[in-house]
PDB file of N, CA and C in Angstrom:
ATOM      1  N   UNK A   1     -54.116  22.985-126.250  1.00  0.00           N
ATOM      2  CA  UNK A   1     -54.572  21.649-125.935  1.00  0.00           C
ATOM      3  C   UNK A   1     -55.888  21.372-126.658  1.00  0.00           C
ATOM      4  N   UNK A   2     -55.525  20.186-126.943  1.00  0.00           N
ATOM      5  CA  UNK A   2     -57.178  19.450-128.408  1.00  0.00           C
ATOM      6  C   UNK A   2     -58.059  19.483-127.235  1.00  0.00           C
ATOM      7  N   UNK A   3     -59.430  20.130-127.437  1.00  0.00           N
ATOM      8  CA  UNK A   3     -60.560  19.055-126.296  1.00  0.00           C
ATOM      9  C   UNK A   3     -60.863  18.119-127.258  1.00  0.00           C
ATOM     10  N   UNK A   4     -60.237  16.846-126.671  1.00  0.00           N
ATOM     11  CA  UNK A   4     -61.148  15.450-127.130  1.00  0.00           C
ATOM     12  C   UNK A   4     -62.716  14.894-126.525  1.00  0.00           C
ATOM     13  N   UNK A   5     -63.123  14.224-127.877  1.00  0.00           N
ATOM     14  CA  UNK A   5     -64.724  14.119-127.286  1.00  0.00           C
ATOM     15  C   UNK A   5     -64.493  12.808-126.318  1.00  0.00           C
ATOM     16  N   UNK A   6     -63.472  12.294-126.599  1.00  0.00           N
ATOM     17  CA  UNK A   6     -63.650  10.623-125.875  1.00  0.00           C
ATOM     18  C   UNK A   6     -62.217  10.056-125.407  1.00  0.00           C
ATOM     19  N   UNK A   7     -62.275   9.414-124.634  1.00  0.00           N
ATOM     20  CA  UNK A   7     -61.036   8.857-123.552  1.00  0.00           C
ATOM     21  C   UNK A   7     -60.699   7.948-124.849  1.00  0.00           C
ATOM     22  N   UNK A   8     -59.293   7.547-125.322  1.00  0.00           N
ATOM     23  CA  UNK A   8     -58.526   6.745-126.179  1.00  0.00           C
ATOM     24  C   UNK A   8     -58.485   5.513-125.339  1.00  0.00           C
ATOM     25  N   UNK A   9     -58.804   5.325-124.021  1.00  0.00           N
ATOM     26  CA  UNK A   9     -58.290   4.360-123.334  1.00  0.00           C
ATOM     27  C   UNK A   9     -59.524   3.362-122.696  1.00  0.00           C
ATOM     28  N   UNK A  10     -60.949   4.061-122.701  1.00  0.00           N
ATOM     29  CA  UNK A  10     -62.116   3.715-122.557  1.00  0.00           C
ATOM     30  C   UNK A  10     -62.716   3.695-123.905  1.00  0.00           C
ATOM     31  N   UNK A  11     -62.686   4.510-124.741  1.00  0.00           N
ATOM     32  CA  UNK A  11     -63.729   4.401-125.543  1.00  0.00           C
ATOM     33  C   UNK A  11     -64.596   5.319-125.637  1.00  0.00           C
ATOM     34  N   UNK A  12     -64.875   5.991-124.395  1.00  0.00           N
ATOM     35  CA  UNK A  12     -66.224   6.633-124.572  1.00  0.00           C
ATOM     36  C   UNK A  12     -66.024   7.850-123.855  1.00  0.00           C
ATOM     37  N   UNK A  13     -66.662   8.576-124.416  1.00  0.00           N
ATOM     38  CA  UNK A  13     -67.000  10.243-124.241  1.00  0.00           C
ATOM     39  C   UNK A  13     -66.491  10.276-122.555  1.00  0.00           C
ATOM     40  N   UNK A  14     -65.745  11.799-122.743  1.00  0.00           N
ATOM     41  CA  UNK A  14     -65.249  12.219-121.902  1.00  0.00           C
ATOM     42  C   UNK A  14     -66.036  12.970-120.882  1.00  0.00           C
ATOM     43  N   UNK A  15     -65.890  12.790-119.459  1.00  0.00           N
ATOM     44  CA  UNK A  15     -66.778  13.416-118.438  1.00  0.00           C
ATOM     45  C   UNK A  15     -66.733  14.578-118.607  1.00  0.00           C
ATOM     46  N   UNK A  16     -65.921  15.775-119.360  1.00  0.00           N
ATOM     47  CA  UNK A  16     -65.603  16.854-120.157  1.00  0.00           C
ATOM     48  C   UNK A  16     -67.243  17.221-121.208  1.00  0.00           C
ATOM     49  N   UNK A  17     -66.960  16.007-121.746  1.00  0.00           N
ATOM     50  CA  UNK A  17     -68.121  16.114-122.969  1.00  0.00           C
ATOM     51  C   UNK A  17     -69.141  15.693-122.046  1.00  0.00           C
ATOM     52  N   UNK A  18     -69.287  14.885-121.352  1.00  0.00           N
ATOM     53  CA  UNK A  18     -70.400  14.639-120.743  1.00  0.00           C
ATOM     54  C   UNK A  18     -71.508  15.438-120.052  1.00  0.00           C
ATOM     55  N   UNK A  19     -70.730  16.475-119.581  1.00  0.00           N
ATOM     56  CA  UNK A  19     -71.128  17.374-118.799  1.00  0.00           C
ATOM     57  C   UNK A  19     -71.520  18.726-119.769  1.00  0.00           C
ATOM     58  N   UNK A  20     -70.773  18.978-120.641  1.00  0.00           N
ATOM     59  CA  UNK A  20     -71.360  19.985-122.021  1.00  0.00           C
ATOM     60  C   UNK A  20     -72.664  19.242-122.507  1.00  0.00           C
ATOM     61  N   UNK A  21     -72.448  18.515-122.874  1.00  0.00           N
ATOM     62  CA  UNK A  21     -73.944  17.766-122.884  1.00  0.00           C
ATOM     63  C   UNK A  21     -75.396  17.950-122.070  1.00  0.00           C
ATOM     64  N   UNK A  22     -74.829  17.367-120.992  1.00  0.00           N
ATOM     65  CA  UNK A  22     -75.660  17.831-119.911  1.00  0.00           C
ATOM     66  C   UNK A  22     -76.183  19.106-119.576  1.00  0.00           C
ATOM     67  N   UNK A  23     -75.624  20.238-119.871  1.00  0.00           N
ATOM     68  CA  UNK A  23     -75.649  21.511-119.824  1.00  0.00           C
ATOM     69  C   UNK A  23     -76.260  22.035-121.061  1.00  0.00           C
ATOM     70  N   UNK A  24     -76.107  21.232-122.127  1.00  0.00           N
ATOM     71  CA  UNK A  24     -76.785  22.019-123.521  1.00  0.00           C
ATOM     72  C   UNK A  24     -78.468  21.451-123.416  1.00  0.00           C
ATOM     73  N   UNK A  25     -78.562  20.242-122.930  1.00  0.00           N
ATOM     74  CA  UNK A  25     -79.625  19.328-123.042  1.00  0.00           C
ATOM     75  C   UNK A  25     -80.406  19.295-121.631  1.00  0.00           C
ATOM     76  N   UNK A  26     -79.881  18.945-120.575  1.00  0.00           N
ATOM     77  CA  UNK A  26     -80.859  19.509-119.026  1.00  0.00           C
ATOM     78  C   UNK A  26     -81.525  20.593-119.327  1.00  0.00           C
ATOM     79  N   UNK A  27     -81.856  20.258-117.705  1.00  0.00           N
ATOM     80  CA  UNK A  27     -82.726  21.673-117.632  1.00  0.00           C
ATOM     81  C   UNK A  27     -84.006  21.308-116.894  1.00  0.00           C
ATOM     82  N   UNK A  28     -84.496  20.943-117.916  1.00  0.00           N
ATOM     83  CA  UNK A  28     -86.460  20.548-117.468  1.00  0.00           C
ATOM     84  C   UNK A  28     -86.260  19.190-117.163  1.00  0.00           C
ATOM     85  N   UNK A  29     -86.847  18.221-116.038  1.00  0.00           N
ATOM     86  CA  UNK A  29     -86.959  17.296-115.947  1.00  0.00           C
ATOM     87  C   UNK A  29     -87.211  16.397-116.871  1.00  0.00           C
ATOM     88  N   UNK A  30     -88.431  16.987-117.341  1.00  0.00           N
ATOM     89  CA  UNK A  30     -89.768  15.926-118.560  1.00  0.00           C
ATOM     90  C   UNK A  30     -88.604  16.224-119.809  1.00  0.00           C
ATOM     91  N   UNK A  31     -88.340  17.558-120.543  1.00  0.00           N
ATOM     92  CA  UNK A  31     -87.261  17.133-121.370  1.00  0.00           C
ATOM     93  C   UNK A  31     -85.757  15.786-121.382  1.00  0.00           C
ATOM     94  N   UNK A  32     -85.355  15.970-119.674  1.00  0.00           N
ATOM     95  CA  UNK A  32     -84.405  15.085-119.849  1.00  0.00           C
ATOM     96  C   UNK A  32     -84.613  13.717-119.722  1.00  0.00           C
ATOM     97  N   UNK A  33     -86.007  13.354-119.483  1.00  0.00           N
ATOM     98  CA  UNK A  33     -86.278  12.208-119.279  1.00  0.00           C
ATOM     99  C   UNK A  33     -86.403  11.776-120.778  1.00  0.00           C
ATOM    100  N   UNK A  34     -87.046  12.771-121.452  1.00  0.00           N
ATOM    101  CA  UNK A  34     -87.355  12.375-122.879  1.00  0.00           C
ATOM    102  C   UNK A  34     -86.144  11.836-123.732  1.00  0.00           C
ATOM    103  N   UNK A  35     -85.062  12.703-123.446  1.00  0.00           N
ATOM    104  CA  UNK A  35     -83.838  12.702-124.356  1.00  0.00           C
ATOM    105  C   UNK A  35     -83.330  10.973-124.072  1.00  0.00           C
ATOM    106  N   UNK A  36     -83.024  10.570-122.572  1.00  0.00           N
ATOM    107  CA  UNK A  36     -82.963   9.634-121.667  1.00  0.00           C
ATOM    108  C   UNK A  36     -83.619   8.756-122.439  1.00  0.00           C
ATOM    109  N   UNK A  37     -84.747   8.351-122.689  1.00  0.00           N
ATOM    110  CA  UNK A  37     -85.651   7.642-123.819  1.00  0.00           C
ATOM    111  C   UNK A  37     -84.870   7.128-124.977  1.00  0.00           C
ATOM    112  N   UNK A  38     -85.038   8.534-125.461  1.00  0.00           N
ATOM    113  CA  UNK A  38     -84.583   8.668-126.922  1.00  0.00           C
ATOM    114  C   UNK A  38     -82.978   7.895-127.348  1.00  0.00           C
ATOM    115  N   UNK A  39     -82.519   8.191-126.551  1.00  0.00           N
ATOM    116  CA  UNK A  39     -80.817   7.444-126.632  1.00  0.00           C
ATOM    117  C   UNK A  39     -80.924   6.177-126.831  1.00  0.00           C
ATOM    118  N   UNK A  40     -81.301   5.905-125.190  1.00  0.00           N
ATOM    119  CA  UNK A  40     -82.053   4.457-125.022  1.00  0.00           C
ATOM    120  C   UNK A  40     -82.556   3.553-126.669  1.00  0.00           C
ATOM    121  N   UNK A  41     -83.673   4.087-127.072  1.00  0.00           N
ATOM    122  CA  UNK A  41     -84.091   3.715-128.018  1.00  0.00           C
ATOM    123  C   UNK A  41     -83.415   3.600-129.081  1.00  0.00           C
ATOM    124  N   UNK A  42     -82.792   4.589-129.692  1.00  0.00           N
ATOM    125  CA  UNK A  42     -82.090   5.145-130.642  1.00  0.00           C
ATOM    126  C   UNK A  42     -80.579   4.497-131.142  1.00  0.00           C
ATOM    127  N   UNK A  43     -79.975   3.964-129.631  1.00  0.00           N
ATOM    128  CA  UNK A  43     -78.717   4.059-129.967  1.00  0.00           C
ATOM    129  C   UNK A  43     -78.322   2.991-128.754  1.00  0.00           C
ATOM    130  N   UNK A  44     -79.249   2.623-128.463  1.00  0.00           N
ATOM    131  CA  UNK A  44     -78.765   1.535-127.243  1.00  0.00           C
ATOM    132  C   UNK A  44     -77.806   1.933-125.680  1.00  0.00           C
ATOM    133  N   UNK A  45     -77.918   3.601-125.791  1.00  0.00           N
ATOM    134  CA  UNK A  45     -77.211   4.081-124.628  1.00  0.00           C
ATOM    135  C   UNK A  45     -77.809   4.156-123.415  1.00  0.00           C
ATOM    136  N   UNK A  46     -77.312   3.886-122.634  1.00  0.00           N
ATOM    137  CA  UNK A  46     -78.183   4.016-120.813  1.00  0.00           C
ATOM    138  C   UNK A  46     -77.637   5.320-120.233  1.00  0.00           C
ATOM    139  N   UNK A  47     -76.872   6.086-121.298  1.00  0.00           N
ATOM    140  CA  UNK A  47     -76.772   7.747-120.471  1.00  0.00           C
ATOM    141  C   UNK A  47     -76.161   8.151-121.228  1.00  0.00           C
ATOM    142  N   UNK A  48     -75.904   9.517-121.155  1.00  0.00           N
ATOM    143  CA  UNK A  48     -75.093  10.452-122.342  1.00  0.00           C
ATOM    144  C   UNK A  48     -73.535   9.813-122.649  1.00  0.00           C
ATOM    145  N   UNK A  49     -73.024   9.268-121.271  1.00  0.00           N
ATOM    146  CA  UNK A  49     -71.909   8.678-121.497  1.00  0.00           C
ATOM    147  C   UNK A  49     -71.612   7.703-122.335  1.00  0.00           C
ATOM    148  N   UNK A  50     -72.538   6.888-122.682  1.00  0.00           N
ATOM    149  CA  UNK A  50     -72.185   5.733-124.046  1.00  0.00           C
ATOM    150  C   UNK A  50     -72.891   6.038-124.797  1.00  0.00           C
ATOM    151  N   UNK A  51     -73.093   7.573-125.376  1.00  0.00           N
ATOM    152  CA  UNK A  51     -73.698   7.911-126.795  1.00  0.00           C
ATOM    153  C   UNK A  51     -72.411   7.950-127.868  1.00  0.00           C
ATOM    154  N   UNK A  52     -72.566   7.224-128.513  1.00  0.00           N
ATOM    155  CA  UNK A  52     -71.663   7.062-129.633  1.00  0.00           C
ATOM    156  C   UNK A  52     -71.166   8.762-130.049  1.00  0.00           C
ATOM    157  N   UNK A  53     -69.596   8.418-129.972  1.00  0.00           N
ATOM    158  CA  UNK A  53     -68.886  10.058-130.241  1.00  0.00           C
ATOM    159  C   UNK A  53     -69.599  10.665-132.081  1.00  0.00           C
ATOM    160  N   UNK A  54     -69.599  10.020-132.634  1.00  0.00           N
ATOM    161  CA  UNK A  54     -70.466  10.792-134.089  1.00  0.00           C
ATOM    162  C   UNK A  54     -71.818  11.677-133.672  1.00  0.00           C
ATOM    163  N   UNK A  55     -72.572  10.664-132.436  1.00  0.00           N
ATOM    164  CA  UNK A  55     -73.451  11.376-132.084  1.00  0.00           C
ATOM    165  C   UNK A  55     -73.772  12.571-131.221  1.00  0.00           C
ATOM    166  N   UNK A  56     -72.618  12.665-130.607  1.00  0.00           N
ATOM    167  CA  UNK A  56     -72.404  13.215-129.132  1.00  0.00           C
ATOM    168  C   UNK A  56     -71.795  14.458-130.162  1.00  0.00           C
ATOM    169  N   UNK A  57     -71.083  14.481-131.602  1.00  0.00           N
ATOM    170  CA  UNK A  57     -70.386  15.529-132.043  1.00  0.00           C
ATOM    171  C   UNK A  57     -71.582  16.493-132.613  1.00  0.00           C
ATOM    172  N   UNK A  58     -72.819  15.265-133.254  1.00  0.00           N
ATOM    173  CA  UNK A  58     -73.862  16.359-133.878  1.00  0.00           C
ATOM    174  C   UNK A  58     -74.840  16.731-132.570  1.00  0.00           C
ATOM    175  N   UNK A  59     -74.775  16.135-131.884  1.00  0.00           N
ATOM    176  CA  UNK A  59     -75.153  17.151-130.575  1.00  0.00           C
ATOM    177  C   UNK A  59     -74.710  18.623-130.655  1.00  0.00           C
ATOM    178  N   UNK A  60     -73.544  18.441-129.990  1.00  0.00           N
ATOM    179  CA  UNK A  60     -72.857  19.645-129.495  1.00  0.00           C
ATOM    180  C   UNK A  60     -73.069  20.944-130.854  1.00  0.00           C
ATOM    181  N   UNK A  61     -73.175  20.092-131.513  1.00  0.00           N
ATOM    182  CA  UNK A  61     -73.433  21.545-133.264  1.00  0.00           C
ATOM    183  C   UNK A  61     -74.263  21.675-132.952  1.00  0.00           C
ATOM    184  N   UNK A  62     -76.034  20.941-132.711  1.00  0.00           N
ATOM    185  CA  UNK A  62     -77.075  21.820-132.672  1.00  0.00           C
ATOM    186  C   UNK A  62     -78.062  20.894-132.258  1.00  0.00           C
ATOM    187  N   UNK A  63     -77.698  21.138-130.456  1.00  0.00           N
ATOM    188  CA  UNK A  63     -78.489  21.069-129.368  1.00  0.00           C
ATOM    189  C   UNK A  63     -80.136  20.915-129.383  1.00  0.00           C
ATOM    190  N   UNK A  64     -80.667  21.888-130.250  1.00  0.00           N
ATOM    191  CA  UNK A  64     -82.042  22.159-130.149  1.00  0.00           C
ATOM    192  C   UNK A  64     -82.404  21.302-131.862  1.00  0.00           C
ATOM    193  N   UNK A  65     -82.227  20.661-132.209  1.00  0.00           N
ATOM    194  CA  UNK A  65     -82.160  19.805-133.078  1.00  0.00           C
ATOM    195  C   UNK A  65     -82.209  18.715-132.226  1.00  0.00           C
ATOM    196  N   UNK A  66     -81.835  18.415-131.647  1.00  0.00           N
ATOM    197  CA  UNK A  66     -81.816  16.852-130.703  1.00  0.00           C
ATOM    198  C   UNK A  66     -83.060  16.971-130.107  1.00  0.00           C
ATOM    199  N   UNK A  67     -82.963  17.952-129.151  1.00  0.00           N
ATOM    200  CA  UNK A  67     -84.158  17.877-128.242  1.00  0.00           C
ATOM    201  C   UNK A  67     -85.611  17.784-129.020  1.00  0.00           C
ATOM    202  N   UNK A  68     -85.457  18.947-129.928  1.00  0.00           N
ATOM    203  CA  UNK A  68     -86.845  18.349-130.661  1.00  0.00           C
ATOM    204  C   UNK A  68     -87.003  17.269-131.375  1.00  0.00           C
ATOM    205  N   UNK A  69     -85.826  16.347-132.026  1.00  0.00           N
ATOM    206  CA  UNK A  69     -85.781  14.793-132.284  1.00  0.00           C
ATOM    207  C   UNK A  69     -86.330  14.237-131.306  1.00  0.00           C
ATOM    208  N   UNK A  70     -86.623  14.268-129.744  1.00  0.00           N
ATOM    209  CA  UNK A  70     -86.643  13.595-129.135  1.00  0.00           C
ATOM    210  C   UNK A  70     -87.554  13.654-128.554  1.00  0.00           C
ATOM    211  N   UNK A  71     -88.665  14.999-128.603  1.00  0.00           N
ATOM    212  CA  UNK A  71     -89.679  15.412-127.992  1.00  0.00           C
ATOM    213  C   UNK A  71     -90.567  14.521-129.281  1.00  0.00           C
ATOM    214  N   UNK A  72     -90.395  15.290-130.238  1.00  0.00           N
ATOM    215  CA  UNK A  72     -91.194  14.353-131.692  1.00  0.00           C
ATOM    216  C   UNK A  72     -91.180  12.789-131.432  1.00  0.00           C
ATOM    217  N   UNK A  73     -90.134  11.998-131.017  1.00  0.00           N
ATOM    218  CA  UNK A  73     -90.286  11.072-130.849  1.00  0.00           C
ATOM    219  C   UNK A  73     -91.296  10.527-129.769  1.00  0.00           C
ATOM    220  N   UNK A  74     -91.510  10.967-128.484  1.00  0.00           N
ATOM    221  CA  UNK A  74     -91.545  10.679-127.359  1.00  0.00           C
ATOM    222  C   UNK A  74     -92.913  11.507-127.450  1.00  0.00           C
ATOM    223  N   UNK A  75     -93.331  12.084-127.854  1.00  0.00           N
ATOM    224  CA  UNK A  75     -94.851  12.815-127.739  1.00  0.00           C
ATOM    225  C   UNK A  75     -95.255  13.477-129.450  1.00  0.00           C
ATOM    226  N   UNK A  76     -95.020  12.117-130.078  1.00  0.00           N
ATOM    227  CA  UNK A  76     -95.806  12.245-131.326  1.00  0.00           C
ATOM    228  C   UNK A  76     -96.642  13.504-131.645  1.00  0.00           C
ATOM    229  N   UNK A  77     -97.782  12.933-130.847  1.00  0.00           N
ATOM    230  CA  UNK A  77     -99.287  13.432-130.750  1.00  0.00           C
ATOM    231  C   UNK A  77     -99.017  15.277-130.799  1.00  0.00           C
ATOM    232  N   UNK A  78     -97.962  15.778-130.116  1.00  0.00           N
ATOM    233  CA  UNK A  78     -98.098  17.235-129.825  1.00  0.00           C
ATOM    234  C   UNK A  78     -97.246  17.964-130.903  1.00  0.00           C
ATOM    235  N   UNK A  79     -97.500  18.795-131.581  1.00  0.00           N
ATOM    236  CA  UNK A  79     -96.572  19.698-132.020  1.00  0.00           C
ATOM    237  C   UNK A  79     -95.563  20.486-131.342  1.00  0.00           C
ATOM    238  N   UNK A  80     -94.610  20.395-131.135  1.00  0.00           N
ATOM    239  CA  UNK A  80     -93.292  21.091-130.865  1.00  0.00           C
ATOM    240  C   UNK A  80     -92.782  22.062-131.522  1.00  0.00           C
TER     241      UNK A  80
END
């Protein structure tokens, strides 16, 4: 069986993917608030669930690539 990233019938990322997500990217509060931001900003999403599947795919490749996209974004000022 394929895991698909996204429901054919909604559109958007699967509570499957949603939750891999959640699990690669949670964790720390202040991180997930940041990421939360970052979408927001970025991509016009109000939660992991309407992050566009292109994006949600380079997620899942490399997790810690996002988060520090998003820390850089969200706290300039500090080195990460």
């Amino acid at each position: 069986m394929k895991d698909e990233l996204s429901n054919p019938t909604t559109g958007r990322l699967t509570v499957q993917t949603v939750e891999r997500l959640h699990r690669l990217l949670g964790g720390d509060v202040r991180v997930e608030e940041m990421i939360l931001r970052f979408i927001a900003d970025h991509y016009g999403a109000a939660g992991l669930l309407y992050l566009p599947i292109n994006v949600a795919k380079e997620i899942l490749k490399r997790p810690a690539d996002f988060i520090q996209a998003a820390k850089n974004y969200c706290e300039p000022e500090l080195k990460f």
